[in-house]
C-alpha atoms as a PDB file:
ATOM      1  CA  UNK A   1       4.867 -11.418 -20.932  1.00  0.00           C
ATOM      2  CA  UNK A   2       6.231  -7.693 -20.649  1.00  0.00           C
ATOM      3  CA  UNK A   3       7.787  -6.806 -17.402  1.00  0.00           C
ATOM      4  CA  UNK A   4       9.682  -3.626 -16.473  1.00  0.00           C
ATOM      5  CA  UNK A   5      12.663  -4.140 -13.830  1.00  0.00           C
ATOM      6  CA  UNK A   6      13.015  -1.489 -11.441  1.00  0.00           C
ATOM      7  CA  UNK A   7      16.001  -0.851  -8.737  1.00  0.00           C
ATOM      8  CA  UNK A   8      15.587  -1.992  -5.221  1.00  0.00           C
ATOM      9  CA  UNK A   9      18.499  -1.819  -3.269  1.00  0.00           C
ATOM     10  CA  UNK A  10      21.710  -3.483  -4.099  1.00  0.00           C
ATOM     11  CA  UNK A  11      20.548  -6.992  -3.266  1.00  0.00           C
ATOM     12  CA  UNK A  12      16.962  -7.399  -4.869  1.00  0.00           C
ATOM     13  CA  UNK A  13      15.122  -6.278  -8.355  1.00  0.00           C
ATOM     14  CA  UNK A  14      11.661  -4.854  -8.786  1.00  0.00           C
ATOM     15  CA  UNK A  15       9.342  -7.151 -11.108  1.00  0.00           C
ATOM     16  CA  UNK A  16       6.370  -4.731 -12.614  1.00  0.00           C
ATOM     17  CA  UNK A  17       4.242  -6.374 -14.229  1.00  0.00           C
ATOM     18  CA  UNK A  18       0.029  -6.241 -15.649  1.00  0.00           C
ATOM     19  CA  UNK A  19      -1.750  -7.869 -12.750  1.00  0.00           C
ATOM     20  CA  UNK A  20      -1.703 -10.557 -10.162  1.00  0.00           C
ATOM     21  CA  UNK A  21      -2.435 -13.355 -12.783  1.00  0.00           C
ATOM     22  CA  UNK A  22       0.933 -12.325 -14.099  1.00  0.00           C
ATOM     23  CA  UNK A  23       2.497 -12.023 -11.012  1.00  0.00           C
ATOM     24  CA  UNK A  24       1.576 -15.693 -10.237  1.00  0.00           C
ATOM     25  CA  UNK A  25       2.624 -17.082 -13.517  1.00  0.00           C
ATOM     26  CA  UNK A  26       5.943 -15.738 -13.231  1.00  0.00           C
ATOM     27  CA  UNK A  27       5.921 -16.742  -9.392  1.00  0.00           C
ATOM     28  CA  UNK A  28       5.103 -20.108 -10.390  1.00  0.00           C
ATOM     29  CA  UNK A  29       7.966 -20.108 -12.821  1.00  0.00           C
ATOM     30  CA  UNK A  30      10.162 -19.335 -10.607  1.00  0.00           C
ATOM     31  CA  UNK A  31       9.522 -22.100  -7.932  1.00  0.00           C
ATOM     32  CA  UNK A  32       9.544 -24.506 -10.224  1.00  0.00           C
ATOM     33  CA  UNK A  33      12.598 -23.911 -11.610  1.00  0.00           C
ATOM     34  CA  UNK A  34      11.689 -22.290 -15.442  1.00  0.00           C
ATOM     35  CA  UNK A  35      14.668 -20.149 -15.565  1.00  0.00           C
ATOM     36  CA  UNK A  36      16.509 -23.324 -17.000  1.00  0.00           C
ATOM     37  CA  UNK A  37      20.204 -21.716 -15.205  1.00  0.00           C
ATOM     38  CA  UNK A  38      21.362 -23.652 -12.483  1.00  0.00           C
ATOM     39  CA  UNK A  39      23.071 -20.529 -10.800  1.00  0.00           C
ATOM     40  CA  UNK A  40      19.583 -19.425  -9.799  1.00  0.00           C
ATOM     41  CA  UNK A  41      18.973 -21.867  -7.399  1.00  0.00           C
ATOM     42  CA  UNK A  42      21.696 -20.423  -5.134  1.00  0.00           C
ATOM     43  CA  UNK A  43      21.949 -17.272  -5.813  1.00  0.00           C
ATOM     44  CA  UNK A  44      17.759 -15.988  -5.759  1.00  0.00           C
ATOM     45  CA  UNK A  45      16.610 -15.873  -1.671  1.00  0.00           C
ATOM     46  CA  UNK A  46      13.376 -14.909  -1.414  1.00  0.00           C
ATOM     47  CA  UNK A  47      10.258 -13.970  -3.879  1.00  0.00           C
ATOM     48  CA  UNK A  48       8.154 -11.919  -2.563  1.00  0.00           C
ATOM     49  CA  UNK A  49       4.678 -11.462  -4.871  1.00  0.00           C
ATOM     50  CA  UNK A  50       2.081  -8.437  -4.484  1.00  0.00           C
ATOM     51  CA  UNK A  51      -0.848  -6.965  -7.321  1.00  0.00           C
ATOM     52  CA  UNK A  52       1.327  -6.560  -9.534  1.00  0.00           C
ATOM     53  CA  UNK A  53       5.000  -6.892  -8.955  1.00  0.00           C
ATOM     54  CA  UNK A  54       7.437  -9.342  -7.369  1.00  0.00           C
ATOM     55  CA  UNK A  55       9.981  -8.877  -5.585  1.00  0.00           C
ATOM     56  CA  UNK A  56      13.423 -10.995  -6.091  1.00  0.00           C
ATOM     57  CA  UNK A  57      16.266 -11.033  -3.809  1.00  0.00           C
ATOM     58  CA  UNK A  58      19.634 -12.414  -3.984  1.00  0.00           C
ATOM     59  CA  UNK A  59      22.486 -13.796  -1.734  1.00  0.00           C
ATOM     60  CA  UNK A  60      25.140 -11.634  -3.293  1.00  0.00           C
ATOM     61  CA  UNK A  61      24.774  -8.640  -4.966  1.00  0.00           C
ATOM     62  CA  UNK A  62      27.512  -9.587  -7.786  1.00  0.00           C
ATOM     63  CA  UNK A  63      24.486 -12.214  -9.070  1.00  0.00           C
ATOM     64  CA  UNK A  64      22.147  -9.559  -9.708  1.00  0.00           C
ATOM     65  CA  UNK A  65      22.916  -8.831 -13.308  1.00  0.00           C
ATOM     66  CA  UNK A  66      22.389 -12.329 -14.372  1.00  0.00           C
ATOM     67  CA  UNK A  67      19.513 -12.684 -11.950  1.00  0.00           C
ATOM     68  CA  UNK A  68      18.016  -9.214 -14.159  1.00  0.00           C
ATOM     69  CA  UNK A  69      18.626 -10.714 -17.463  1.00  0.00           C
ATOM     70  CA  UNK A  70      17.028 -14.515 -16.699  1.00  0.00           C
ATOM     71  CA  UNK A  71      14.115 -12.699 -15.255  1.00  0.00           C
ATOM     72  CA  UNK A  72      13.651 -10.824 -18.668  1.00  0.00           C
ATOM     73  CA  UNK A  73      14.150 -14.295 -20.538  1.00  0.00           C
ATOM     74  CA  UNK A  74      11.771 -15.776 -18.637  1.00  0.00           C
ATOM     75  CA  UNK A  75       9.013 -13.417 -18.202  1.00  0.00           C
ATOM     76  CA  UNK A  76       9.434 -13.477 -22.512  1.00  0.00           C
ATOM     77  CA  UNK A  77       9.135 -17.311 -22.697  1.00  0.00           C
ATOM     78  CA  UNK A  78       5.690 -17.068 -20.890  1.00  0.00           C
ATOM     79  CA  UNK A  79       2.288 -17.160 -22.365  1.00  0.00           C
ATOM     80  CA  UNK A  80      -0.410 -15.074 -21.513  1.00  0.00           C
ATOM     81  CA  UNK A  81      -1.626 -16.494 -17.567  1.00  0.00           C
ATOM     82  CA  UNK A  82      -4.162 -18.864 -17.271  1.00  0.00           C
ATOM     83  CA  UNK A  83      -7.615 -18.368 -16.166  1.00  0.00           C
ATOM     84  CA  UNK A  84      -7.893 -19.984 -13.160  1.00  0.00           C
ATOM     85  CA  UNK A  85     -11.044 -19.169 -12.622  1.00  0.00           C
ATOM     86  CA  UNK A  86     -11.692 -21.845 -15.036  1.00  0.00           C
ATOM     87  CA  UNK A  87     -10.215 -24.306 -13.654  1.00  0.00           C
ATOM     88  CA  UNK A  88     -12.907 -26.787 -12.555  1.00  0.00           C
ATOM     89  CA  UNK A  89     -11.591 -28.689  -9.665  1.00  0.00           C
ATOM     90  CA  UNK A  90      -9.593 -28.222  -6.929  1.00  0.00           C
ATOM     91  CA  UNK A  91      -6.196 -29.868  -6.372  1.00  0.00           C
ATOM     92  CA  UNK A  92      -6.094 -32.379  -3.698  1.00  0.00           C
ATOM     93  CA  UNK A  93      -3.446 -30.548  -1.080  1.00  0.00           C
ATOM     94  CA  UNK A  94      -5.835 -27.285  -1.371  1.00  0.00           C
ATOM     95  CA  UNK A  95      -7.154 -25.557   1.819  1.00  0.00           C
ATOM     96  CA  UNK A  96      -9.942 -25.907   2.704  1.00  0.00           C
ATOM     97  CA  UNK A  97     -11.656 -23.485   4.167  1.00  0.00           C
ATOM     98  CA  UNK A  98     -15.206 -23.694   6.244  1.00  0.00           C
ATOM     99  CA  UNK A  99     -17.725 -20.996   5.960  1.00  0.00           C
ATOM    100  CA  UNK A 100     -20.810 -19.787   7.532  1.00  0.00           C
ATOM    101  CA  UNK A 101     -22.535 -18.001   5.170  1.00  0.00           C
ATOM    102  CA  UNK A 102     -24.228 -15.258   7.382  1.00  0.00           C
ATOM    103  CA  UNK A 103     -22.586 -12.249   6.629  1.00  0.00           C
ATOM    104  CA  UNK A 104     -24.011  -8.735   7.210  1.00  0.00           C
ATOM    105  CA  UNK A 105     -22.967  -7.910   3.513  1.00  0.00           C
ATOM    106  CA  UNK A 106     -24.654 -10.997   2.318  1.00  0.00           C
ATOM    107  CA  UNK A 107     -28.299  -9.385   1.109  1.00  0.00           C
ATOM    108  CA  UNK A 108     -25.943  -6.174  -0.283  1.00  0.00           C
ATOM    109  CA  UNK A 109     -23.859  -8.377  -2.237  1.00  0.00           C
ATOM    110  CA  UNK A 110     -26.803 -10.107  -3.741  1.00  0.00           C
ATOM    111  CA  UNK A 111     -28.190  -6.925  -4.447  1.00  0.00           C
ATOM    112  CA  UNK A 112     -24.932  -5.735  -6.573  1.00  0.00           C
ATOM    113  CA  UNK A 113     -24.610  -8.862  -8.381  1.00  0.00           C
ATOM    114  CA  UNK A 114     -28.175  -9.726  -8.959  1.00  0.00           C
ATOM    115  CA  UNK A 115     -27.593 -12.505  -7.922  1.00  0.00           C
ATOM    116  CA  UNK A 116     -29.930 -14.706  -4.824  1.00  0.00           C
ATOM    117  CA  UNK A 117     -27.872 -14.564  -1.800  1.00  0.00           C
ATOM    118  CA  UNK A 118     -28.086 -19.153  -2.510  1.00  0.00           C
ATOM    119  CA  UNK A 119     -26.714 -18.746  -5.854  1.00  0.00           C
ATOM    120  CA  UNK A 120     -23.503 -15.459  -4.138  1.00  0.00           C
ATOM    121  CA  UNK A 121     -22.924 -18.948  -1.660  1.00  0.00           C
ATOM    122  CA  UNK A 122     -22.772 -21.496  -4.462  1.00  0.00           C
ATOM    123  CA  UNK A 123     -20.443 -18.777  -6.456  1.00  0.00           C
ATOM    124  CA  UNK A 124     -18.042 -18.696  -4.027  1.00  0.00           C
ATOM    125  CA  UNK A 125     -18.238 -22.275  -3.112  1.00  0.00           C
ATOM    126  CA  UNK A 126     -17.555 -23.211  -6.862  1.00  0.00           C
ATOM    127  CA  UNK A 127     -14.454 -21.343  -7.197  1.00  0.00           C
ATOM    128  CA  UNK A 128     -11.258 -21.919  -7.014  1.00  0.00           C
ATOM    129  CA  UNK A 129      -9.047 -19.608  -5.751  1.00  0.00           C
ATOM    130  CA  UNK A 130      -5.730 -19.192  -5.627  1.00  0.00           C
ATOM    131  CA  UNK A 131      -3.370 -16.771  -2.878  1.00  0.00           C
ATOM    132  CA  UNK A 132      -1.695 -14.194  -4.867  1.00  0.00           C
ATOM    133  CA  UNK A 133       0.026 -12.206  -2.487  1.00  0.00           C
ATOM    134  CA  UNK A 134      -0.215 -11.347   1.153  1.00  0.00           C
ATOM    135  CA  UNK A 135      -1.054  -7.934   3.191  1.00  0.00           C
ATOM    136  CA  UNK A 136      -2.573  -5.418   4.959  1.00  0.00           C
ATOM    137  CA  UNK A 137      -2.408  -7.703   8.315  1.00  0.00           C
ATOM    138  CA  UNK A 138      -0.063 -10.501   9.041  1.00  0.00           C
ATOM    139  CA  UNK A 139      -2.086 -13.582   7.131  1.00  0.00           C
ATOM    140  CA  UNK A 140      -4.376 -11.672   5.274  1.00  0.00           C
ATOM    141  CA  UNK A 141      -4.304 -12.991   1.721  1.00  0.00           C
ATOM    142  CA  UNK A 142      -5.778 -11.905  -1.740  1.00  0.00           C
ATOM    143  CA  UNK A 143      -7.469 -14.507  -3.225  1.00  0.00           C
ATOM    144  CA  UNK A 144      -7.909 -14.379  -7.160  1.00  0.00           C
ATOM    145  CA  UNK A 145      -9.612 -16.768  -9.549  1.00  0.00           C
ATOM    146  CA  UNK A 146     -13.044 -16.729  -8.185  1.00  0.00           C
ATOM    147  CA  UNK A 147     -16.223 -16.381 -10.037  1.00  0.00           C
ATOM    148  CA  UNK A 148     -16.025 -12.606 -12.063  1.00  0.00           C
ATOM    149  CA  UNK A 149     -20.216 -12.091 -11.022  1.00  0.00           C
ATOM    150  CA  UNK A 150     -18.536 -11.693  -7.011  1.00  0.00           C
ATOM    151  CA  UNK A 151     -16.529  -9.006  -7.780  1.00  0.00           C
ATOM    152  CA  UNK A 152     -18.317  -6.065  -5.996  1.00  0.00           C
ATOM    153  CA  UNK A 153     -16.749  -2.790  -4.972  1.00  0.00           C
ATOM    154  CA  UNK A 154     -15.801  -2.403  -1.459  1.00  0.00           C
ATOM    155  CA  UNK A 155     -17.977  -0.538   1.072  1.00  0.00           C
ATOM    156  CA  UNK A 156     -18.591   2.940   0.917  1.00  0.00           C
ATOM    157  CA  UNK A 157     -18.053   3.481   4.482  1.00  0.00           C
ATOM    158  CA  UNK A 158     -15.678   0.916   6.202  1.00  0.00           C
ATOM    159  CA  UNK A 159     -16.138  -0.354   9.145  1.00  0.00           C
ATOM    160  CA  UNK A 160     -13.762   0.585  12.206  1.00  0.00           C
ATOM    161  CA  UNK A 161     -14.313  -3.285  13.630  1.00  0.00           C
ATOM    162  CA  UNK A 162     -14.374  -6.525  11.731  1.00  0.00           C
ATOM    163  CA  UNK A 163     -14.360  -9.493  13.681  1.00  0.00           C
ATOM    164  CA  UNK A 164     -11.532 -12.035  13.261  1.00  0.00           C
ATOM    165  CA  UNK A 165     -12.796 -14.664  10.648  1.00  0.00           C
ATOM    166  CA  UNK A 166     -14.812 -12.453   8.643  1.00  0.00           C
ATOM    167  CA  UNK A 167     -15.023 -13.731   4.897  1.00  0.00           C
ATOM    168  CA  UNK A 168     -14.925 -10.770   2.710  1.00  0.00           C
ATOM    169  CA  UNK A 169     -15.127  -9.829  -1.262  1.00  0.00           C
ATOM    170  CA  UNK A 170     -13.778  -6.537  -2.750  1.00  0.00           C
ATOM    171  CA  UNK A 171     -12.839  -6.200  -6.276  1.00  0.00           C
ATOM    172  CA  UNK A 172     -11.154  -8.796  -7.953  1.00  0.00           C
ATOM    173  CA  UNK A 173     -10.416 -10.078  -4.470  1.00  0.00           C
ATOM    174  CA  UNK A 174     -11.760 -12.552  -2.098  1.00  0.00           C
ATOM    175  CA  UNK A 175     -10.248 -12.761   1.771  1.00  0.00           C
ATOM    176  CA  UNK A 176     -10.425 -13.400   5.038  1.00  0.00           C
ATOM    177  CA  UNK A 177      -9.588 -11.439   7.945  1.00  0.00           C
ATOM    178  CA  UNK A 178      -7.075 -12.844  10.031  1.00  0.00           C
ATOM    179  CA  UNK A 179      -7.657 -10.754  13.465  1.00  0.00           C
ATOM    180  CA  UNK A 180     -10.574  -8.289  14.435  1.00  0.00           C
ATOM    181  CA  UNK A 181      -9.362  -4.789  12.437  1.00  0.00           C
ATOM    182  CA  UNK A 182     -11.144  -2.176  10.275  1.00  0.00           C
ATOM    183  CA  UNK A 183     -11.561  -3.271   7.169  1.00  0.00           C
ATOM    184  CA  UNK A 184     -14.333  -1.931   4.069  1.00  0.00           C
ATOM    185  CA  UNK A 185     -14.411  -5.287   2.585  1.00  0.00           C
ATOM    186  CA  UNK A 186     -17.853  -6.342   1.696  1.00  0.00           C
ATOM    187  CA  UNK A 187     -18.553  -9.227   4.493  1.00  0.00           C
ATOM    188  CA  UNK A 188     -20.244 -12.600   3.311  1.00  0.00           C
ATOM    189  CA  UNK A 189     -19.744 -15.209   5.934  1.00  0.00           C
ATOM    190  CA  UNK A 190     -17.273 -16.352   8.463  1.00  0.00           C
ATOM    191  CA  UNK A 191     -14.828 -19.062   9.459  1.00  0.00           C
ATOM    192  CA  UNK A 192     -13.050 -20.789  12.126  1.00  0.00           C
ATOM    193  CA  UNK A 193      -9.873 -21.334  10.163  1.00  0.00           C
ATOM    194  CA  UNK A 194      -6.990 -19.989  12.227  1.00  0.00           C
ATOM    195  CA  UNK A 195      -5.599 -17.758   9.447  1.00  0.00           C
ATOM    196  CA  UNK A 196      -2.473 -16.722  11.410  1.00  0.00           C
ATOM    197  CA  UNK A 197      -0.657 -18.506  14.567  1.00  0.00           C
ATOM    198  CA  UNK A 198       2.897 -17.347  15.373  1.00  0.00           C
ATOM    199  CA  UNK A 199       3.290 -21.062  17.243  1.00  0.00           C
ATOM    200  CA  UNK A 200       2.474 -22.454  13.934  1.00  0.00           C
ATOM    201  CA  UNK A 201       5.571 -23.613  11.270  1.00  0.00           C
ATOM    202  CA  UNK A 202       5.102 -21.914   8.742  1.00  0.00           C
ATOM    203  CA  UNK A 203       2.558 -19.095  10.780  1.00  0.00           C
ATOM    204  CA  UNK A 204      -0.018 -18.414   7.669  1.00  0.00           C
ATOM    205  CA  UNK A 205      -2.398 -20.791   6.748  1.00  0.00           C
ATOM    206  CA  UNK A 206      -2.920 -19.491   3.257  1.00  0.00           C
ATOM    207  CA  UNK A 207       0.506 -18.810   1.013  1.00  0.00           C
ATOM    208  CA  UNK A 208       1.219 -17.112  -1.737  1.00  0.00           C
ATOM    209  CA  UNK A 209       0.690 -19.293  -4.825  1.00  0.00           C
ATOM    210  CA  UNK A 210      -1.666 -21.450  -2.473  1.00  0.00           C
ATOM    211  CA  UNK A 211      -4.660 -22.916  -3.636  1.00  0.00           C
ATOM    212  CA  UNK A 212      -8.037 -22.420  -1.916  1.00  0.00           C
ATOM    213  CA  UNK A 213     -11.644 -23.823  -1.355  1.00  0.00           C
ATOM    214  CA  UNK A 214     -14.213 -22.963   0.269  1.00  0.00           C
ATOM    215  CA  UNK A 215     -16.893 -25.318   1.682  1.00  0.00           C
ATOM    216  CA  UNK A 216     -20.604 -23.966   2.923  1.00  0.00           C
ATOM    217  CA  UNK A 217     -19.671 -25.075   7.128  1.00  0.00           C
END
């Protein structure tokens, strides 16, 4: 896997990479240990993953040179990421997540896809997904893995109010929105989940690296 490191302060490195499958590989790496140098596990803090870079702090700036050059190792000791999209069955500690599917993008998405709006439900039912990184709103998290046919481009026009709930597709992307916001995701059903509850240890109910299912409610 190429990956280009890039500066970011005195206590953390850039990780560029292709795309979010990459991202996760190399994320996945990490927390399970595949840099094979004990010094890691002390002196790395916090990975942080997004599209297509992760972010790597460390306790002391003096172990960022090593922390650089195991990254490089690593990244070059993986193979190409998997397709999880392929991957028929669910692990048993995913999330899962209830959905009505009722959306007001439901008939659109269809329409893209060429697909029945049954067969968009069984689609996204028969996936699983996995969290690559979280943003835009505190919980919100981009889903990857799901079946290629949903990936649809977002709305034209966005809406200025999506209700809390909302199960959306844009992209490459599946996700759900966490509190009522604007949003031009293209909306296929909703859910009850509680995405994000600051009383709640940790808050998010979907992490990055997480695995996901969704269930027809």
């Amino acid at each position: 896997m190429d990956v280009t490191l890039l500066p970011m302060g005195p206590e953390a490195v850039l990780v560029e990479v292709a795309g979010t499958g990459e991202v996760l590989a190399l994320a996945d790496a990490l927390r399970a240990g595949g840099w094979g140098v004990d010094h890691w596990a002390s002196a790395v803090t916090e990975v942080v993953p997004a599209a297509r870079t992760l972010l790597v702090r460390v306790a002391d700036p003096s172990d960022l040179p090593v922390v650089r050059e195991g990254l490089v190792a690593l990244a070059a000791g993986l193979d190409a990421p998997p397709d999880v999209a392929a991957t028929p069955h669910a692990p048993e500690d995913a999330v899962v997540v209830p959905v009505t599917y009722d959306g007001a993008d439901l008939a659109e998405v269809a329409r893209l896809t060429g697909l029945a709006e049954e067969e968009v439900v069984r689609a996204h039912t028969g996936s699983v997904w996995r969290v690559g990184f979280i943003g835009f709103a505190p919980g919100f998290a981009y889903l990857v893995g799901g079946d290629e046919r949903l990936h649809v481009p977002r709305r034209d026009s966005p809406r200025t109010t999506v209700p809390a709930g909302s199960v959306g597709l844009a992209g490459e992307f599946g996700g759900i929105y966490p509190r009522e916001s604007p949003g031009g995701w293209q909306l296929i059903g909703r859910t009850d989940a509680l995405l994000w509850d600051v009383e709640r240890d940790p808050p998010a109910l979907l992490a990055p690296g997480a695995t996901v299912r969704f269930e027809e409610a």
